[in-house]
N, C-alpha and C. Protein backbone atom coordinates (compact mmCIF):
# COMPACT_ATOMS: atom_id res chain seq x y z
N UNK A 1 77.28 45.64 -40.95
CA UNK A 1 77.37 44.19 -41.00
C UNK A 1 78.14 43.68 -39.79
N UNK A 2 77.49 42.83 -39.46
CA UNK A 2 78.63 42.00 -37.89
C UNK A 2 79.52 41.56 -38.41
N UNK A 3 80.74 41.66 -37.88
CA UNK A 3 82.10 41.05 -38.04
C UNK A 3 81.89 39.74 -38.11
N UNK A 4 82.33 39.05 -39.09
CA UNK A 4 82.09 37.52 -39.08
C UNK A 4 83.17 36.80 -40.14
N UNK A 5 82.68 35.51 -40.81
CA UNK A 5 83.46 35.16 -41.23
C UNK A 5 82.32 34.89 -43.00
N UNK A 6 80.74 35.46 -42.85
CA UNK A 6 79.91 34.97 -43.58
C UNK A 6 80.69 35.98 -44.58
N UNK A 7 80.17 37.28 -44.45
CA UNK A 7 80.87 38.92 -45.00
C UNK A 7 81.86 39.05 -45.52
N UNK A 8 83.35 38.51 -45.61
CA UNK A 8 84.39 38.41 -45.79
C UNK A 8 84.93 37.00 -46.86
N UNK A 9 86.29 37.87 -47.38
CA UNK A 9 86.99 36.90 -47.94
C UNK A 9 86.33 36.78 -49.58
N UNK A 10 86.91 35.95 -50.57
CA UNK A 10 86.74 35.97 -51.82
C UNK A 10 85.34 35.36 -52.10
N UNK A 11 84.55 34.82 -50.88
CA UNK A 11 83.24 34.12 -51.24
C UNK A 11 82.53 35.23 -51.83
N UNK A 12 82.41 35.92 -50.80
CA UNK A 12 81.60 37.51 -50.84
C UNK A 12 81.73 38.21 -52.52
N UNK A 13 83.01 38.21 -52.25
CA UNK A 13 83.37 39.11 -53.91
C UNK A 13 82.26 38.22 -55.34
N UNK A 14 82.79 36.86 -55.01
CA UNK A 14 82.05 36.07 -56.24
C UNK A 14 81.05 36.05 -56.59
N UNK A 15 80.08 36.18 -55.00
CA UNK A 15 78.83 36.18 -55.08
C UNK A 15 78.60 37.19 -55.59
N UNK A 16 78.59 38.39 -54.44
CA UNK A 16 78.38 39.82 -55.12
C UNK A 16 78.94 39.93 -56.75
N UNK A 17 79.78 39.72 -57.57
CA UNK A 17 79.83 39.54 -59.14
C UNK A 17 78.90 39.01 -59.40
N UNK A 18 78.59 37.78 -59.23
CA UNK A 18 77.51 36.51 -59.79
C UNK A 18 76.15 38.00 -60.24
N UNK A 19 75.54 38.10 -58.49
CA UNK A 19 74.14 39.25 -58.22
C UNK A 19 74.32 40.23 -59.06
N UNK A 20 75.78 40.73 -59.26
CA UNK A 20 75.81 41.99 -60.16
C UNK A 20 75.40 41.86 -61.58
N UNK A 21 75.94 40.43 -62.14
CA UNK A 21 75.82 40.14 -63.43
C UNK A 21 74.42 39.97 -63.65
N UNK A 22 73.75 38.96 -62.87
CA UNK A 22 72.68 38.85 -63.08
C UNK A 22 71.28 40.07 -62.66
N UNK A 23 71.32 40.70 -61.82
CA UNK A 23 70.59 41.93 -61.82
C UNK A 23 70.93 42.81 -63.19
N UNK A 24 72.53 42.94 -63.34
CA UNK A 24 72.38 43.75 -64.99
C UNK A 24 71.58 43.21 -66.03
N UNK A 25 71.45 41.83 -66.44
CA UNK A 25 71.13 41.76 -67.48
C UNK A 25 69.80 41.50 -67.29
N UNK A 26 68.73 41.11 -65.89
CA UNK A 26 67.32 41.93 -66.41
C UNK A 26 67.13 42.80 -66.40
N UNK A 27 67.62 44.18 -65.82
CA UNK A 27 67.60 45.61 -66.21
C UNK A 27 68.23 46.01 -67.35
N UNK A 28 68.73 45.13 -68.44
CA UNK A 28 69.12 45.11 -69.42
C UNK A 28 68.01 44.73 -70.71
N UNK A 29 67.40 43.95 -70.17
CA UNK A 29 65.91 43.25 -70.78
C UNK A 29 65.00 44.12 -70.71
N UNK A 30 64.75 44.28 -69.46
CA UNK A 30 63.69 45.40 -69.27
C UNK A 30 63.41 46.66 -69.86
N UNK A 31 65.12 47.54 -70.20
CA UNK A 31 65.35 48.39 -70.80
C UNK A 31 64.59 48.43 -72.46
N UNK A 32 65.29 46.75 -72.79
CA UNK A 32 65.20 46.53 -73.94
C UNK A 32 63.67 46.25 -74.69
N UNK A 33 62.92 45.76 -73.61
CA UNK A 33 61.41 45.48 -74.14
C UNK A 33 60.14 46.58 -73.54
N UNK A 34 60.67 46.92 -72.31
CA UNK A 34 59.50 47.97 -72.08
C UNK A 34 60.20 49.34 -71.04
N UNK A 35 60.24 50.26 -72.01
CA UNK A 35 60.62 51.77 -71.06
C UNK A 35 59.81 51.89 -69.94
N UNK A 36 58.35 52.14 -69.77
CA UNK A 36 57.99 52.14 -68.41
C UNK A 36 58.43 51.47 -67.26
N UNK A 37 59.03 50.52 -67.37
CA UNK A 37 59.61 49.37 -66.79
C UNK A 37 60.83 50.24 -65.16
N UNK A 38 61.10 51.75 -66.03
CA UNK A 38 61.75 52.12 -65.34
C UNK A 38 61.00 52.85 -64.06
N UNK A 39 60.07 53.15 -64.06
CA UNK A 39 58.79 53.71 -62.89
C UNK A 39 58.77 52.73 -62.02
N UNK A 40 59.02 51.37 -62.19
CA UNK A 40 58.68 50.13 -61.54
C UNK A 40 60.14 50.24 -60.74
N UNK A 41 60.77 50.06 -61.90
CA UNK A 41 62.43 50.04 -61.11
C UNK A 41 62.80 51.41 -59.84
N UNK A 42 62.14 52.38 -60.05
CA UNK A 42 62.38 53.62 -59.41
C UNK A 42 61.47 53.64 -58.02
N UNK A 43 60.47 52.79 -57.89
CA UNK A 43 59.82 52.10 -56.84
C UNK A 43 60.71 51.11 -56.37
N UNK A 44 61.02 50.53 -56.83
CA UNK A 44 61.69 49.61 -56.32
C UNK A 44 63.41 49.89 -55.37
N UNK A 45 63.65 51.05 -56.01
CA UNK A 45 64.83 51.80 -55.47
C UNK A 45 64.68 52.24 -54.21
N UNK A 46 63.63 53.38 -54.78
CA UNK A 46 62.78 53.59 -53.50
C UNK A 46 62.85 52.86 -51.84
N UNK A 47 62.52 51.66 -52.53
CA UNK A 47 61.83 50.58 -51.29
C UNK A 47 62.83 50.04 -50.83
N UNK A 48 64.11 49.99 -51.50
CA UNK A 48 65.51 49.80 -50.84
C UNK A 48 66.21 50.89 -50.31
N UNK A 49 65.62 51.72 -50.41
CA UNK A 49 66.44 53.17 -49.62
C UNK A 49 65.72 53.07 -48.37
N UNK A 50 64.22 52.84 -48.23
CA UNK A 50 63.91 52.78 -46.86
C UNK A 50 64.12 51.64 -46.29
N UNK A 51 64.41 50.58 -46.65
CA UNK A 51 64.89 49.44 -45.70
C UNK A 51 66.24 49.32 -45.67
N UNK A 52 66.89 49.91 -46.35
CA UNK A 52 68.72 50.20 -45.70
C UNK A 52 68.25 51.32 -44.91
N UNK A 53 67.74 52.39 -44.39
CA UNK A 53 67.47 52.79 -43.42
C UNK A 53 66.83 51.83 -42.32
N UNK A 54 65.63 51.32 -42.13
CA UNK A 54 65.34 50.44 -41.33
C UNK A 54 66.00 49.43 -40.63
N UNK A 55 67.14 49.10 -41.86
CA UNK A 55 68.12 47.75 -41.10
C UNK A 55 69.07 48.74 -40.37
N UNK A 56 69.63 50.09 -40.59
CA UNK A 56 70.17 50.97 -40.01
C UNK A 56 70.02 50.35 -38.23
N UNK A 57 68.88 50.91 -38.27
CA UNK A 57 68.32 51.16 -36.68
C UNK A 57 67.59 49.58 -35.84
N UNK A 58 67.07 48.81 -36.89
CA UNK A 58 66.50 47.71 -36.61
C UNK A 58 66.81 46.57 -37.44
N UNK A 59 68.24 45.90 -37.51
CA UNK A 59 67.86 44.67 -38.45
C UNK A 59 66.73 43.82 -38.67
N UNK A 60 66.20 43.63 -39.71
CA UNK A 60 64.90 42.45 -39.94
C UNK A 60 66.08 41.51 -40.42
N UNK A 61 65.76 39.90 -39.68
CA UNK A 61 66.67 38.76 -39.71
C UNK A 61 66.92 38.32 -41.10
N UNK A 62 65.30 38.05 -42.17
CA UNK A 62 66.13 37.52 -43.32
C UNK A 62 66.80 38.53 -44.47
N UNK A 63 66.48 40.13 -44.01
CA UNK A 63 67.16 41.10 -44.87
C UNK A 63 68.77 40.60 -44.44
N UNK A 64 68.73 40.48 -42.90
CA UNK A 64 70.09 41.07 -42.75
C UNK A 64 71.07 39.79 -42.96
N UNK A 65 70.56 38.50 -43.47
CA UNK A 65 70.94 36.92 -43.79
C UNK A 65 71.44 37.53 -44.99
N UNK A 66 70.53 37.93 -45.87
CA UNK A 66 71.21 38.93 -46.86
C UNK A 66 72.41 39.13 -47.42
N UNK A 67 72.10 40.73 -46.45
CA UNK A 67 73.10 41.30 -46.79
C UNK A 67 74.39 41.01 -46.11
N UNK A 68 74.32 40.00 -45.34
CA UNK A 68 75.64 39.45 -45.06
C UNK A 68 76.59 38.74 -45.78
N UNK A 69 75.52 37.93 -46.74
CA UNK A 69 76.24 38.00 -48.17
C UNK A 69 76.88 37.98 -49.15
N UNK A 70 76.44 39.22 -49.15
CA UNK A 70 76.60 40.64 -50.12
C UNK A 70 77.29 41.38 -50.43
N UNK A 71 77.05 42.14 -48.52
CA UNK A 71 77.42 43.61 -48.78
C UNK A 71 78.91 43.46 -48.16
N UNK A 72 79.61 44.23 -48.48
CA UNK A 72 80.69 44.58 -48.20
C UNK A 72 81.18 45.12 -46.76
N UNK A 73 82.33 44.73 -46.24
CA UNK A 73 82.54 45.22 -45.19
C UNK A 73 82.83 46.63 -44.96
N UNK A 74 83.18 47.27 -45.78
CA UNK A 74 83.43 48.81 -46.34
C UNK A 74 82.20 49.55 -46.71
N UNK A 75 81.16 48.68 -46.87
CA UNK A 75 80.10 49.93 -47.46
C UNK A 75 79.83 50.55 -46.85
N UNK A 76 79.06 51.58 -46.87
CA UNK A 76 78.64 52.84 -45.91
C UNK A 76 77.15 52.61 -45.18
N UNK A 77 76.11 52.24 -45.94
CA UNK A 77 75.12 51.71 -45.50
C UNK A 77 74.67 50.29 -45.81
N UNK A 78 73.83 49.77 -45.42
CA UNK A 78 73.31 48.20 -45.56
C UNK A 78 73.02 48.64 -47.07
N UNK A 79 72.79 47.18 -47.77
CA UNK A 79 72.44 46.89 -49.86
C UNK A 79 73.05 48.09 -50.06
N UNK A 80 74.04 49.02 -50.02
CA UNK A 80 74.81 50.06 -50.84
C UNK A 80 74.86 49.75 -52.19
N UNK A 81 74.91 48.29 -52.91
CA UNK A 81 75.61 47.65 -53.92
C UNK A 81 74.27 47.38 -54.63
N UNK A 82 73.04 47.37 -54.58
CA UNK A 82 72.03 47.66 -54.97
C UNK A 82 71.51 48.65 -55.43
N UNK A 83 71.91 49.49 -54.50
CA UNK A 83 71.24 50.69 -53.71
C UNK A 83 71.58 51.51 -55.09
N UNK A 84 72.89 51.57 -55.22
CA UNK A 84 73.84 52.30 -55.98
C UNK A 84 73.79 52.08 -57.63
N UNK A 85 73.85 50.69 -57.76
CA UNK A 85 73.23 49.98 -59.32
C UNK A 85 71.82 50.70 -59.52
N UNK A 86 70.76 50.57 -58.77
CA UNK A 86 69.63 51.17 -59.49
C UNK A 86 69.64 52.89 -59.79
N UNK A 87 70.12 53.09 -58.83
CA UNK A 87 70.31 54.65 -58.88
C UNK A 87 71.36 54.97 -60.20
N UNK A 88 72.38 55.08 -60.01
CA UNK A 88 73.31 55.00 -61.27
C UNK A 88 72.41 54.55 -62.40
N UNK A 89 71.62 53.55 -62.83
CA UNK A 89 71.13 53.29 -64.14
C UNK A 89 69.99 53.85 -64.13
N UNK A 90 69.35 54.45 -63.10
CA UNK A 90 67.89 54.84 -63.39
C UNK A 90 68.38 56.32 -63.51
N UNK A 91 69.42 56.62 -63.49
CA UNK A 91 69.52 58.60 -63.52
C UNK A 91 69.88 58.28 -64.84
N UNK A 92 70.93 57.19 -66.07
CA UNK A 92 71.28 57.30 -67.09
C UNK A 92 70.03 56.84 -67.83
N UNK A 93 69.00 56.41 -67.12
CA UNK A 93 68.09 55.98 -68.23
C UNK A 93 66.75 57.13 -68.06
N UNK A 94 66.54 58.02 -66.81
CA UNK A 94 65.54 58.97 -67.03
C UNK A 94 66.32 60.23 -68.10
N UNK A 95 67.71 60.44 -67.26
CA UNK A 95 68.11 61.96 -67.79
C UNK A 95 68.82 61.72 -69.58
N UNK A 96 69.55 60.23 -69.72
CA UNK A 96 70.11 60.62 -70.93
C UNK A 96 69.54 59.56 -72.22
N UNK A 97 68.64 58.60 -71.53
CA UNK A 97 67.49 58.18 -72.64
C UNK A 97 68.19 56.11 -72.31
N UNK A 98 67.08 55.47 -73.23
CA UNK A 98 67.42 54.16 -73.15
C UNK A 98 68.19 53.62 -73.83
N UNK A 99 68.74 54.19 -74.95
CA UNK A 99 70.02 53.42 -75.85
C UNK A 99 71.61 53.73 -74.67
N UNK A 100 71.63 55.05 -74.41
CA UNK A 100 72.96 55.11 -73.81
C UNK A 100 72.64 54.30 -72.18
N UNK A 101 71.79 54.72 -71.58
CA UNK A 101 71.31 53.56 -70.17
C UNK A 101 71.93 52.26 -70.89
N UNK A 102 71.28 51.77 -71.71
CA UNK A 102 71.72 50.47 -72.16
C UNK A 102 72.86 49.58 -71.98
N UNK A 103 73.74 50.99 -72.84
CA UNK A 103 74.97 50.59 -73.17
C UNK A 103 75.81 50.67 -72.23
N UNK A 104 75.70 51.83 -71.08
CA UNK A 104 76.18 51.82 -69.87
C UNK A 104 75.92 50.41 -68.90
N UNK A 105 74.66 50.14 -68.83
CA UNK A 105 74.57 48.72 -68.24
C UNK A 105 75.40 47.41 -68.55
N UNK A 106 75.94 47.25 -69.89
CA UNK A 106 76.16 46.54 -70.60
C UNK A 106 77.86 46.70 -70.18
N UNK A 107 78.18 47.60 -70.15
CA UNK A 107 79.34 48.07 -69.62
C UNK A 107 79.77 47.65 -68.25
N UNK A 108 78.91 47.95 -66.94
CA UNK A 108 79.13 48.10 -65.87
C UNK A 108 78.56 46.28 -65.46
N UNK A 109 77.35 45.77 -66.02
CA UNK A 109 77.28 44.64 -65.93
C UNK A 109 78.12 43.22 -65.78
N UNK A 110 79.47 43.64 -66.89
CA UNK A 110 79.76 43.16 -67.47
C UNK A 110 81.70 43.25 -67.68
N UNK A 111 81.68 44.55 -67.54
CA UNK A 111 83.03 44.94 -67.52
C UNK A 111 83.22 44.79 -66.04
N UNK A 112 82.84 44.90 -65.07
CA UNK A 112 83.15 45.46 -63.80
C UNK A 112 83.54 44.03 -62.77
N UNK A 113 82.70 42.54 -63.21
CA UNK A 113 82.97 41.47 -62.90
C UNK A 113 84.13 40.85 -63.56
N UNK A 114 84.33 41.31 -64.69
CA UNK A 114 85.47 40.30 -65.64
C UNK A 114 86.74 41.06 -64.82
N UNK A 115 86.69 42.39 -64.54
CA UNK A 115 87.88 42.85 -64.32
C UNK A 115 88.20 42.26 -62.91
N UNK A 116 87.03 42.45 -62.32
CA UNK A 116 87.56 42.01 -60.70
C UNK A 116 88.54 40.34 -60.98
N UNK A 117 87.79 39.73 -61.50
CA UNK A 117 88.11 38.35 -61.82
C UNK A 117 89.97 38.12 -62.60
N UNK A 118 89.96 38.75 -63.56
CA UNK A 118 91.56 38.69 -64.40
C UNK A 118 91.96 39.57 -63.58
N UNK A 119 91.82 40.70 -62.98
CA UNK A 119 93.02 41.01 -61.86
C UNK A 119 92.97 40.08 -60.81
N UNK A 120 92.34 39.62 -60.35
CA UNK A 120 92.78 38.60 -59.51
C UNK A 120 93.39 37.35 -59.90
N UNK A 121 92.97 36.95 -60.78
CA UNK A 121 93.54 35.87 -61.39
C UNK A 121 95.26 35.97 -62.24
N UNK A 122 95.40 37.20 -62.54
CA UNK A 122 97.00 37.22 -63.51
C UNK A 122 97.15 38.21 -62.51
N UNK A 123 96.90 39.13 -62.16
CA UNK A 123 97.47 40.28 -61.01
C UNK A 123 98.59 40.93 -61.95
N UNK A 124 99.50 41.17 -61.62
CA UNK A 124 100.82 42.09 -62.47
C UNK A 124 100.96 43.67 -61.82
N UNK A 125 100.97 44.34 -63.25
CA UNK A 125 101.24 45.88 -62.91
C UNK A 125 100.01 46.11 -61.86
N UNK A 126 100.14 47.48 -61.41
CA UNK A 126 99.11 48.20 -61.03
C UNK A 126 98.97 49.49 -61.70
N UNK A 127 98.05 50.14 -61.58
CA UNK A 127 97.47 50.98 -62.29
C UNK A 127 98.26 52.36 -61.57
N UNK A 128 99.45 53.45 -62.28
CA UNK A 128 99.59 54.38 -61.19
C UNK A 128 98.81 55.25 -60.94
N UNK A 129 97.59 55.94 -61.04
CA UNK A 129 97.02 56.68 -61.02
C UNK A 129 95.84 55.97 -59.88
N UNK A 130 96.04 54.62 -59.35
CA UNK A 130 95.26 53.92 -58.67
C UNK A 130 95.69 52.59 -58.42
N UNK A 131 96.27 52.30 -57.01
CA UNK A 131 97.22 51.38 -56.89
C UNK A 131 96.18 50.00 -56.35
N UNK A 132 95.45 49.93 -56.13
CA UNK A 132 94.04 49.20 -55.81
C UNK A 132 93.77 48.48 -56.96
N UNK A 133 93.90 48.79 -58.49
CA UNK A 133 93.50 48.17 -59.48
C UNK A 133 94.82 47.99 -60.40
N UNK A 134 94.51 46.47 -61.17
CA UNK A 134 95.76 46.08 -62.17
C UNK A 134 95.22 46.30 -63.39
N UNK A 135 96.88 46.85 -64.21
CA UNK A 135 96.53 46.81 -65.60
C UNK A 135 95.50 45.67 -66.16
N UNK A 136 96.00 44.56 -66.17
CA UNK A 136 95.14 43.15 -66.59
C UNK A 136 94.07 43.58 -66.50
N UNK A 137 93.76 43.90 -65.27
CA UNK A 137 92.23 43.83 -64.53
C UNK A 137 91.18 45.27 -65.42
N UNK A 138 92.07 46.12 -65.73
CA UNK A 138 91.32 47.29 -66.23
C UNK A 138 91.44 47.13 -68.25
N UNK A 139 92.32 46.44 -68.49
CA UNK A 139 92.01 45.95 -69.98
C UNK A 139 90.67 45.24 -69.71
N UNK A 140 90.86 44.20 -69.18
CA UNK A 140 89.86 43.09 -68.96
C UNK A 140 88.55 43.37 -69.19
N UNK A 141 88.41 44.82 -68.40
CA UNK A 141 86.93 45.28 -67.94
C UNK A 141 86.68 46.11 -69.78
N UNK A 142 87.31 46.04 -70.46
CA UNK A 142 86.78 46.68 -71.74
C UNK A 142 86.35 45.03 -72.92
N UNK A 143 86.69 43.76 -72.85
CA UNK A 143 86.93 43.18 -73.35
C UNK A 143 85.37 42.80 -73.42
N UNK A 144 84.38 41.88 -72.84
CA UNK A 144 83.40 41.60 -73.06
C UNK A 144 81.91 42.54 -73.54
N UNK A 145 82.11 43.74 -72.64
CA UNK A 145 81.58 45.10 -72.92
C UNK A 145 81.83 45.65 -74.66
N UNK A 146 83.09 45.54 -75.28
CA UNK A 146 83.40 45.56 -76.60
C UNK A 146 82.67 44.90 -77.56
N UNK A 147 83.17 43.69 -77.05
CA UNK A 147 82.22 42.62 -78.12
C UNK A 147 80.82 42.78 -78.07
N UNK A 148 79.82 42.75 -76.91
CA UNK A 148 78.35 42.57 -76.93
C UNK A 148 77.98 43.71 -77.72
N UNK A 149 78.59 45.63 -77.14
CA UNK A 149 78.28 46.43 -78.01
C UNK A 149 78.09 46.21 -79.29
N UNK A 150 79.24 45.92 -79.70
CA UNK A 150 80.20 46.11 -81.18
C UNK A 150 79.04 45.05 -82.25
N UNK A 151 78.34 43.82 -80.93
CA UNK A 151 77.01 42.81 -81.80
C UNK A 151 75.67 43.76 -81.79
N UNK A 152 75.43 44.70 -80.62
CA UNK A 152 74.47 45.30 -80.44
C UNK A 152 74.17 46.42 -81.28
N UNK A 153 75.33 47.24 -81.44
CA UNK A 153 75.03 48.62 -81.80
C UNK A 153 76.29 48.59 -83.11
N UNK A 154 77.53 48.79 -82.86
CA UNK A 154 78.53 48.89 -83.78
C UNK A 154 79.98 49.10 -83.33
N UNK A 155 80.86 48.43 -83.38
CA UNK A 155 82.08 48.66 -82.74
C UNK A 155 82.62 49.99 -82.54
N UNK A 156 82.79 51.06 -82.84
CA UNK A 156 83.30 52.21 -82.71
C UNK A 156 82.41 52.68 -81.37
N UNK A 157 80.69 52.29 -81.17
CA UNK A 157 80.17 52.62 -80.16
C UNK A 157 80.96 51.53 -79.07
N UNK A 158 81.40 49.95 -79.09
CA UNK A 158 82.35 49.92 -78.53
C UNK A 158 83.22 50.27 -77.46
N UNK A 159 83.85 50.45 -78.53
CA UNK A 159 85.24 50.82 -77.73
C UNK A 159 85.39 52.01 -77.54
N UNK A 160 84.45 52.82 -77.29
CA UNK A 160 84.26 54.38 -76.84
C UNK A 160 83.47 53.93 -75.63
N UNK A 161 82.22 53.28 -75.81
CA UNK A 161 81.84 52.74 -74.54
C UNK A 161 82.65 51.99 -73.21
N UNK A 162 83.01 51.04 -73.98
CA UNK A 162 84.07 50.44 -73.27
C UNK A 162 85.55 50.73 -72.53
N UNK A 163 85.57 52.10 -73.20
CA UNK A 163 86.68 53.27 -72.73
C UNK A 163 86.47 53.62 -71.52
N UNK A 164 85.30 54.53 -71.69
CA UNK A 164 84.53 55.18 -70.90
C UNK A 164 84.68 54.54 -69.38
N UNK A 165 83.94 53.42 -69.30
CA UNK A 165 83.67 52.67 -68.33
C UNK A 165 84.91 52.12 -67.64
N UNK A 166 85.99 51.71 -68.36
CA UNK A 166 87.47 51.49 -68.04
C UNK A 166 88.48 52.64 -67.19
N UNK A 167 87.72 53.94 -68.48
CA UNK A 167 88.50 55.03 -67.29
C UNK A 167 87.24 55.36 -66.00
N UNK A 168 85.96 55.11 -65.65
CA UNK A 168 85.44 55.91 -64.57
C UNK A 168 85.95 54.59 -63.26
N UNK A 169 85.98 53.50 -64.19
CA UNK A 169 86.39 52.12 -63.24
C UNK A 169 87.64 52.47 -62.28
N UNK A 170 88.72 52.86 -63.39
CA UNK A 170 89.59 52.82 -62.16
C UNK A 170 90.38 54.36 -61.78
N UNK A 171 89.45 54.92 -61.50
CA UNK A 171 89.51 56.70 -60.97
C UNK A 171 90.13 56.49 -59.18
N UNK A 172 90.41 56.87 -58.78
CA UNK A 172 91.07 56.85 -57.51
C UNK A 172 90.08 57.54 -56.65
N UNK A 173 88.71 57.28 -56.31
CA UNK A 173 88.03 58.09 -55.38
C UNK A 173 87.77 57.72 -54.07
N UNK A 174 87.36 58.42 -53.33
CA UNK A 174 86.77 58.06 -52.06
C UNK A 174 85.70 57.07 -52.01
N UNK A 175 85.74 56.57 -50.73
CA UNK A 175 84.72 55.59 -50.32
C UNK A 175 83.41 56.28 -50.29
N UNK A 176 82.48 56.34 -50.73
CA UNK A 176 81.13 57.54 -50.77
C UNK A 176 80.29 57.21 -51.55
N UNK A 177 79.18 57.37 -51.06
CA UNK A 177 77.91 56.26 -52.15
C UNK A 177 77.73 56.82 -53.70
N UNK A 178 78.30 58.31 -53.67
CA UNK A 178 78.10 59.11 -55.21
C UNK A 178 79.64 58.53 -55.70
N UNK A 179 79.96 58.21 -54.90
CA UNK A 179 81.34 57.54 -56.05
C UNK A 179 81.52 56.35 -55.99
N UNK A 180 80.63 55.35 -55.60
CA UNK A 180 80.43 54.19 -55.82
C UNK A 180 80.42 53.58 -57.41
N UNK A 181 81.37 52.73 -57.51
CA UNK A 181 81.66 52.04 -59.06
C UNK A 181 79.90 52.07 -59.66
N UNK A 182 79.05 51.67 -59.03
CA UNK A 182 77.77 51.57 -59.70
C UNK A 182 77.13 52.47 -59.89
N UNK A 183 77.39 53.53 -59.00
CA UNK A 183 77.23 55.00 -59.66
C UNK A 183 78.24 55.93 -60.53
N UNK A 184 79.33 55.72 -60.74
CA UNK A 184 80.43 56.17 -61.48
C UNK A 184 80.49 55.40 -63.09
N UNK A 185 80.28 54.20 -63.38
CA UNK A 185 80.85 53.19 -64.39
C UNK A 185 79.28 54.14 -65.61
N UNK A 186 78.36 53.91 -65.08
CA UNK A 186 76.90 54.22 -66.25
C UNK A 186 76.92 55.73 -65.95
N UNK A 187 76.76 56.30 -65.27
CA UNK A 187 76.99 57.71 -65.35
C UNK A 187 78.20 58.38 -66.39
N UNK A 188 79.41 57.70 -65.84
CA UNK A 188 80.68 58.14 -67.15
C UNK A 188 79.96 58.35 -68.77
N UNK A 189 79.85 56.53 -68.70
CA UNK A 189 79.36 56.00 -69.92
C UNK A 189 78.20 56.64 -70.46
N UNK A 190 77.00 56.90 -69.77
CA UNK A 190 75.70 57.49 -70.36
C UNK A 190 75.96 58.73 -70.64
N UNK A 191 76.94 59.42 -69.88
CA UNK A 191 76.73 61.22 -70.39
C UNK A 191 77.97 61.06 -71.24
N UNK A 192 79.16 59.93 -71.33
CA UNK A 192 80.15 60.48 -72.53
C UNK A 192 79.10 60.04 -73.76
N UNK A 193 78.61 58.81 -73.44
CA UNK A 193 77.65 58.35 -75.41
C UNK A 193 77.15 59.54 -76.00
N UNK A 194 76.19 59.92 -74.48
CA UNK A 194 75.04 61.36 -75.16
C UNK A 194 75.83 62.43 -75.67
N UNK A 195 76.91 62.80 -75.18
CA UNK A 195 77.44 63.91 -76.03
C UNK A 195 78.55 63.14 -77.26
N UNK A 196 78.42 62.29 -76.89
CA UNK A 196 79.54 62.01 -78.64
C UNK A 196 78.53 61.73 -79.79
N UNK A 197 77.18 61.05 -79.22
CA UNK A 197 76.29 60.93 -80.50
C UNK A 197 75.96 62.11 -80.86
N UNK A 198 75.73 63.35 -80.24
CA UNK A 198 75.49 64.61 -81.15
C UNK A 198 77.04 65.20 -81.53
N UNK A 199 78.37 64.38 -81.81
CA UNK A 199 79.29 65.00 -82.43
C UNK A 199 79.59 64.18 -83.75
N UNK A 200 79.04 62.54 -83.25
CA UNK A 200 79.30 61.51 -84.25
C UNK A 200 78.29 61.11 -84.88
N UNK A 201 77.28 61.51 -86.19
CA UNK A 201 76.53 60.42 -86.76
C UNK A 201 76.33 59.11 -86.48
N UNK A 202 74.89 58.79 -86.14
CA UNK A 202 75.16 56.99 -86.29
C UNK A 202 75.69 56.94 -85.43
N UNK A 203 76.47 56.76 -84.45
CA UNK A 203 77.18 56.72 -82.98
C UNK A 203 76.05 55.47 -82.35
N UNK A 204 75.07 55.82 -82.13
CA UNK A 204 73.92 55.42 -81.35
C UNK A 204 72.39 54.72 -82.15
């Protein structure tokens, strides 16, 4: 991204939340009314892996209006924040099925904007295990994710979900597209559900 003033600062963050929220919840729909839906989505991933390569070497003007945006001054490649959301939900929804995909989306959709938002807004402690994120901010991210479950499926799926996603949220990792929050938050969440529903009845 060119150094500028479009890229930067709290505009960027809001927006990018706003896109996040709203891309989750039609891949949330989609999930919910038609499984094939994900072949479409996996094309579609696809077609953003080769044009974050392409803008690599050749920006095209209204991609790169874009992702100016968008994307972050830290990301590693151009749409990373895309890039990374479909991937992350399309590995929890081929490898560990569409109820836990779901609930992971629902999680990362959802938890991952509220938190950015109440840590910024009350700020306080920080997290020691990760000085980048506030207590506030990492309660926060379990609070809306709780409730929608807890209407969707059943509270105990919840706040196990909502755990989940709270601890992969604020893990202390490197900057790296496999440890990107949008690949970390539904991945946690989809492989802790799948193995607790074969320990917990009804779980799922």
């Amino acid at each position: 991204m060119s150094p500028g003033v479009v890229g930067t600062g709290e505009g960027i963050w809001l927006r990018r939340k706003v896109f996040h929220t709203t891309v989750g919840v039609v891949f949330l729909l989609s999930i919910f009314l038609f499984d094939q839906f994900k072949w479409f989505y996996l094309f579609v991933l696809g077609c953003g892996i080769v044009l974050s390569y392409v803008m690599e070497k050749k920006p095209i003007r209204f991609i790169k209006w874009f992702l100016d945006r968008y994307d972050k001054l830290e990301d590693i490649v151009p749409g990373q924040g895309p890039i990374t959301f479909f991937a992350g939900a399309l590995f929890s929804w081929f490898v560990f099925g569409w109820e836990p995909a779901a609930v992971s989306i629902i999680v990362l959709s959802f938890g991952d904007p509220l938190a950015y938002v109440m840590g910024e807004a009350i700020g306080g402690p920080k997290i020691p295990w990760n000085r980048r994120k506030t207590v506030a901010g990492s309660l926060s991210f379990t609070v809306f994710p709780f409730l929608l479950i807890s209407l969707l499926w059943n509270p105990l799926l919840g706040l196990l979900a909502a755990g989940l996603g709270a601890i992969g949220e604020s893990l202390p990792l490197p900057n790296r597209l496999v440890t990107d929050d949008n690949m970390i938050i539904p991945l946690t969440v989809s492989a802790g559900i799948w193995v607790l529903s074969m320990l917990i009845p009804g779980l799922v």
